[in-house]
Protein backbone atom coordinates (compact mmCIF):
# COMPACT_ATOMS: atom_id res chain seq x y z
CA UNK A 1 -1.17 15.70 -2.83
CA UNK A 2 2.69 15.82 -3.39
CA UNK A 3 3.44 15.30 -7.42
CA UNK A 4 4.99 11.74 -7.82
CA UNK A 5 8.76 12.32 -9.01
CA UNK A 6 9.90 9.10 -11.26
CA UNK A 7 13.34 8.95 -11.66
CA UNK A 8 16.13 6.07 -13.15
CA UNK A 9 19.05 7.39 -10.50
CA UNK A 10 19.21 3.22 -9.45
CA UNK A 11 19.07 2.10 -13.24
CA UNK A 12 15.39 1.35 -12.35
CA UNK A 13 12.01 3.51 -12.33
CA UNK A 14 11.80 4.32 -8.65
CA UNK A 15 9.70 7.04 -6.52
CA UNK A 16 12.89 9.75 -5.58
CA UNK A 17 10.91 9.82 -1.90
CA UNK A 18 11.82 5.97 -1.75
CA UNK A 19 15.39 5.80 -3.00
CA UNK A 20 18.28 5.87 -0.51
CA UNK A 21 20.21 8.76 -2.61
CA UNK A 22 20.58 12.37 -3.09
CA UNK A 23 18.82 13.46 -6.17
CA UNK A 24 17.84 16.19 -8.18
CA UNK A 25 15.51 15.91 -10.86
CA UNK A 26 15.06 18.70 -13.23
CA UNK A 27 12.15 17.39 -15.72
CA UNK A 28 11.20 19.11 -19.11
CA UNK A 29 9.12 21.92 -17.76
CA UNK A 30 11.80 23.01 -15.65
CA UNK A 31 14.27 22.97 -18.31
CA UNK A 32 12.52 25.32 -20.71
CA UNK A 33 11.08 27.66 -17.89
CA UNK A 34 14.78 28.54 -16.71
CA UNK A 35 15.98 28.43 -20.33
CA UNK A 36 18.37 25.70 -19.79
CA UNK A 37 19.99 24.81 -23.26
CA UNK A 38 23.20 23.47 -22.88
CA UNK A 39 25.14 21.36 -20.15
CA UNK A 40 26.59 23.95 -18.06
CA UNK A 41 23.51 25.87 -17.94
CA UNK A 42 22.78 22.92 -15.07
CA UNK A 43 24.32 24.83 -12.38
CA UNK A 44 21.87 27.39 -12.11
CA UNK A 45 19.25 24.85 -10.91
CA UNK A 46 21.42 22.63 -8.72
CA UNK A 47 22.84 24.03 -6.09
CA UNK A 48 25.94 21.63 -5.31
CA UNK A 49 26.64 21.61 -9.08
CA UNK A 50 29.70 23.88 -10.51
CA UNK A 51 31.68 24.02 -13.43
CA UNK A 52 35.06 24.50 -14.04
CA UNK A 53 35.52 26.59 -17.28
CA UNK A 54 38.98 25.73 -19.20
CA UNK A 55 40.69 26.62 -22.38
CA UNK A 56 38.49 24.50 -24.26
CA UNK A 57 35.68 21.54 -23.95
CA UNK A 58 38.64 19.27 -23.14
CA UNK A 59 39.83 20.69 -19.74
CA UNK A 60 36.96 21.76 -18.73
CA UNK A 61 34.44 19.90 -16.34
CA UNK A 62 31.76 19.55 -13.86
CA UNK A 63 32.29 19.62 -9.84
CA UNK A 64 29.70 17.99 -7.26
CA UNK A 65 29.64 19.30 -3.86
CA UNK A 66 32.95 20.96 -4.80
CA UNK A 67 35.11 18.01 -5.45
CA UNK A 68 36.01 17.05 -9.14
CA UNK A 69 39.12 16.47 -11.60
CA UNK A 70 40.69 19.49 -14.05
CA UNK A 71 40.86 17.33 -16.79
CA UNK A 72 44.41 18.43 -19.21
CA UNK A 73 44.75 15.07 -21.10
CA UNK A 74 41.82 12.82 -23.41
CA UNK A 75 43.35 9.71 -20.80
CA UNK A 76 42.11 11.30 -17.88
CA UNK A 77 38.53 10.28 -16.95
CA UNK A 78 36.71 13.00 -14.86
CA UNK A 79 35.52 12.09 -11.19
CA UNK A 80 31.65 13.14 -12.41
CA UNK A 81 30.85 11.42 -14.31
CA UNK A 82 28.13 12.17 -17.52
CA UNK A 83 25.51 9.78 -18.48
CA UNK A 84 23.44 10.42 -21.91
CA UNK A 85 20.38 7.46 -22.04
CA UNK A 86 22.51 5.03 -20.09
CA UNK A 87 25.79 5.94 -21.93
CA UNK A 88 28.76 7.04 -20.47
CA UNK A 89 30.15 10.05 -22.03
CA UNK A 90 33.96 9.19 -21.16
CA UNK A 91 36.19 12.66 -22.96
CA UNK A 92 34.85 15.66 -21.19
CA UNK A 93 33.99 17.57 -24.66
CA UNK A 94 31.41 14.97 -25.45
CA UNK A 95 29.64 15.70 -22.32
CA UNK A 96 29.20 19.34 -22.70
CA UNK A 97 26.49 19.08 -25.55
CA UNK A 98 23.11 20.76 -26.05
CA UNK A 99 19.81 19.59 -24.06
CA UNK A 100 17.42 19.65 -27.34
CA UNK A 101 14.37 17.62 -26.69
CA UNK A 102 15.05 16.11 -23.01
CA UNK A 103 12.62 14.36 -20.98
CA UNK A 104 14.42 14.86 -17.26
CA UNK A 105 17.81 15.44 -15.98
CA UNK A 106 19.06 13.72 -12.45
CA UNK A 107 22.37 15.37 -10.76
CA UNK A 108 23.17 12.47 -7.66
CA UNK A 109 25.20 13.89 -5.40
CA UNK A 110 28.04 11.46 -3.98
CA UNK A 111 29.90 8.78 -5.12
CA UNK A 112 27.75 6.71 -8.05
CA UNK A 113 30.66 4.20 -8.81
CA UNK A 114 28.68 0.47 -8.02
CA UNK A 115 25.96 1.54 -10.66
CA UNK A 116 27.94 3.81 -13.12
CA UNK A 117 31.33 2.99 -13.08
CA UNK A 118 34.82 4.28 -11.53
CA UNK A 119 34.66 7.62 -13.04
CA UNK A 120 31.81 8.39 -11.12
CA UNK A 121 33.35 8.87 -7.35
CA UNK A 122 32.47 12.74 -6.93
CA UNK A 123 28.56 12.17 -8.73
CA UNK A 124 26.74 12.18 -11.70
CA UNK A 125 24.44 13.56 -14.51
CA UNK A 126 22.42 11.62 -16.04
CA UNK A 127 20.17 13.13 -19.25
CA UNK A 128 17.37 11.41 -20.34
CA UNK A 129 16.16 12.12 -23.78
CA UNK A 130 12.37 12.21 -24.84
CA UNK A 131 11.25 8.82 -26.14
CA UNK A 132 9.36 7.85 -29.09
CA UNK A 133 5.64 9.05 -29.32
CA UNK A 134 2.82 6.56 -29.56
CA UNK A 135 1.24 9.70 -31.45
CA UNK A 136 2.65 11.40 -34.71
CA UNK A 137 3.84 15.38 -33.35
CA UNK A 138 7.18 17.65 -33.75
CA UNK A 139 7.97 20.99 -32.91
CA UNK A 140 10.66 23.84 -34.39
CA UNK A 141 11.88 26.71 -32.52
CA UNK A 142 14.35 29.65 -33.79
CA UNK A 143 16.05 32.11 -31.56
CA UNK A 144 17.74 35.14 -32.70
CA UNK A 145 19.97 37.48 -30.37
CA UNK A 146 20.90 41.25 -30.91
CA UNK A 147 24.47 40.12 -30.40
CA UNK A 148 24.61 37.48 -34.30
CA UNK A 149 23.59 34.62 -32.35
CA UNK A 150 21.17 32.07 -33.84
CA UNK A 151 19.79 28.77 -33.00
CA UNK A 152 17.44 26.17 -35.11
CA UNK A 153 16.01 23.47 -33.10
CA UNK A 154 13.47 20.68 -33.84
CA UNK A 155 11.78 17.00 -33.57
CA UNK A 156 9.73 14.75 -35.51
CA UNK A 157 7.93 11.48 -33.73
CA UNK A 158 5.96 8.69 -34.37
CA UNK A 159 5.13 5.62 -34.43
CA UNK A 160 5.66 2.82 -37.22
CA UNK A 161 3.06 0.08 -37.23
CA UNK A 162 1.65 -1.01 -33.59
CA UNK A 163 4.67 -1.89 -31.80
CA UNK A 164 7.28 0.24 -33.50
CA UNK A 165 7.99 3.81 -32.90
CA UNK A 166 10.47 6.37 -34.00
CA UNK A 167 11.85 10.35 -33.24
CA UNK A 168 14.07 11.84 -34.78
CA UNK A 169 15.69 15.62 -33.31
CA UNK A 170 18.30 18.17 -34.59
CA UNK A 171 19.99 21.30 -34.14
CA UNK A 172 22.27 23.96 -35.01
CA UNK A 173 23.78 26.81 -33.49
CA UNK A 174 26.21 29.86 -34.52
CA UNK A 175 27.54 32.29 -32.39
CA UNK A 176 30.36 34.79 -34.15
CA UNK A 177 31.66 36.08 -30.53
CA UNK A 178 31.01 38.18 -27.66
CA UNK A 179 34.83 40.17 -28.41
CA UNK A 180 36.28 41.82 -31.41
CA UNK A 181 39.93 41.39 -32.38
CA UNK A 182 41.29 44.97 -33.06
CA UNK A 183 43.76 43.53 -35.73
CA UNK A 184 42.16 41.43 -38.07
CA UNK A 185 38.59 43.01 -36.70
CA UNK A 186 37.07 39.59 -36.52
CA UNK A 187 35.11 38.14 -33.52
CA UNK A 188 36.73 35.93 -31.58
CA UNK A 189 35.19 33.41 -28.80
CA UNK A 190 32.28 32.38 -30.76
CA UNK A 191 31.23 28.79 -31.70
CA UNK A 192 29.29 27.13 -33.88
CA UNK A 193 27.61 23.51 -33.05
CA UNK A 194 24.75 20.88 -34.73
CA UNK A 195 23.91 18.00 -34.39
CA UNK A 196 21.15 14.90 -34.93
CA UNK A 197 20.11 12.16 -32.89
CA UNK A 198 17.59 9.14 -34.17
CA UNK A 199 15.76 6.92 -31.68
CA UNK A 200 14.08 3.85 -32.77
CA UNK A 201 11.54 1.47 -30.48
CA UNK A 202 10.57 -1.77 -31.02
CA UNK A 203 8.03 -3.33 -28.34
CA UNK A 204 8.82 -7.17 -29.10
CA UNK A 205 6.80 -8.50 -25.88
CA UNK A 206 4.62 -6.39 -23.54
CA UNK A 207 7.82 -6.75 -20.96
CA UNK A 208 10.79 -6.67 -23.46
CA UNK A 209 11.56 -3.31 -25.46
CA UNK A 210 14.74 -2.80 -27.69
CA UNK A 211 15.85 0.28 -28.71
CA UNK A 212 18.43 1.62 -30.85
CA UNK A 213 19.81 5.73 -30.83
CA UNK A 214 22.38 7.05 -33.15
CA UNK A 215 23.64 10.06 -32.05
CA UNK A 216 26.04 12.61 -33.89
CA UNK A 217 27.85 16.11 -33.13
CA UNK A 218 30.38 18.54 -34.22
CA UNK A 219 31.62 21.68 -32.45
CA UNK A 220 33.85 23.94 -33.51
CA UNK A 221 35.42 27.13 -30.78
CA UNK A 222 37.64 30.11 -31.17
């Protein structure tokens, strides 16, 4: 018997054997058996998915099935578009973020504009973030490279009282830099990144849930 694939790609919970659109789903498994940790890290596990590496965060962007926008201005909207639980992620340099603690990622191929909006005519990524646990649990995880690389993720969840529930993830990363400047003998192209993002769930009826996530990041590149 074939696994049952859930995914949101019509702003619903549908079977992706039922829905009339070109889908793939990557779920949480996936991501940490290929070691996928950050946006562009996507491409190695969808095949129509590319990325178009710029100067910085800014001008760069995502391509589906080879069509997409080289984004040189913050007024330019790209033509995939990036979707982080439900929210649009309109400058390209918000989009290109870390995937701590996701539940599932959908790529649909082709233009996504009646559902998602007019930045959305080449296709779209949509990340789903884990939700709120009806049981308390967390993890941690450090990484450490041979090149000064370092990484500190981790997540807390719970609930609060019977109809409440709440998680809670963050995460920081430094990188000095992969080439050595000969003059000042400093590293140069290295970044450093962090980041925390709350969820809180509130189950007022058995068919009505609100939910509020605050969600904040800094990056910094040479």
């Amino acid at each position: 018997v074939l696994e049952e694939v859930i995914v949101t790609a019509q702003k619903r919970e549908q079977n992706l054997q039922d829905i009339p659109v070109a889908v793939t789903a990557i779920g949480n498994d996936a991501l940490e058996a290929y070691g996928i940790n950050e946006m562009t890290d996507l491409t190695r596990v969808s095949a129509s998915l590319t990325f178009g590496q710029g100067g910085n965060k800014q001008n760069s962007g995502f391509r589906i099935r080879g069509i997409g926008t080289n984004v040189f201005s913050i007024g330019v909207e790209p033509s995939v578009a990036v979707v982080i639980d439900d929210v649009s992620q309109v400058q390209p340099g918000q989009a290109l973020s870390n995937l701590v603690d996701i539940e599932r990622v959908e790529v649909l191929r082709g233009p996504q504009s009646t559902l998602f909006g007019k930045n959305a005519s080449a296709g779209l990524v949509s990340v789903i973030t884990r939700a709120p646990s009806e049981e308390f649990e967390g993890f941690a995880e450090v990484s450490l490279t041979d090149d000064d690389e370092q990484k500190y993720t981790g997540a807390v969840s719970g609930p609060l009282g019977d109809n409440m529930g709440y998680r809670l993830t963050g995460y920081y990363k430094d990188y000095d830099g992969w080439a050595e400047n000969l003059v000042s003998g400093e590293d140069t192209n290295g970044s450093e990144s962090k980041g925390v993002r709350g969820q809180l769930t509130w189950a007022i009826t058995d068919d009505f849930d609100l939910g509020l996530i605050a969600w904040y990041s800094e990056d910094e590149d040479n």
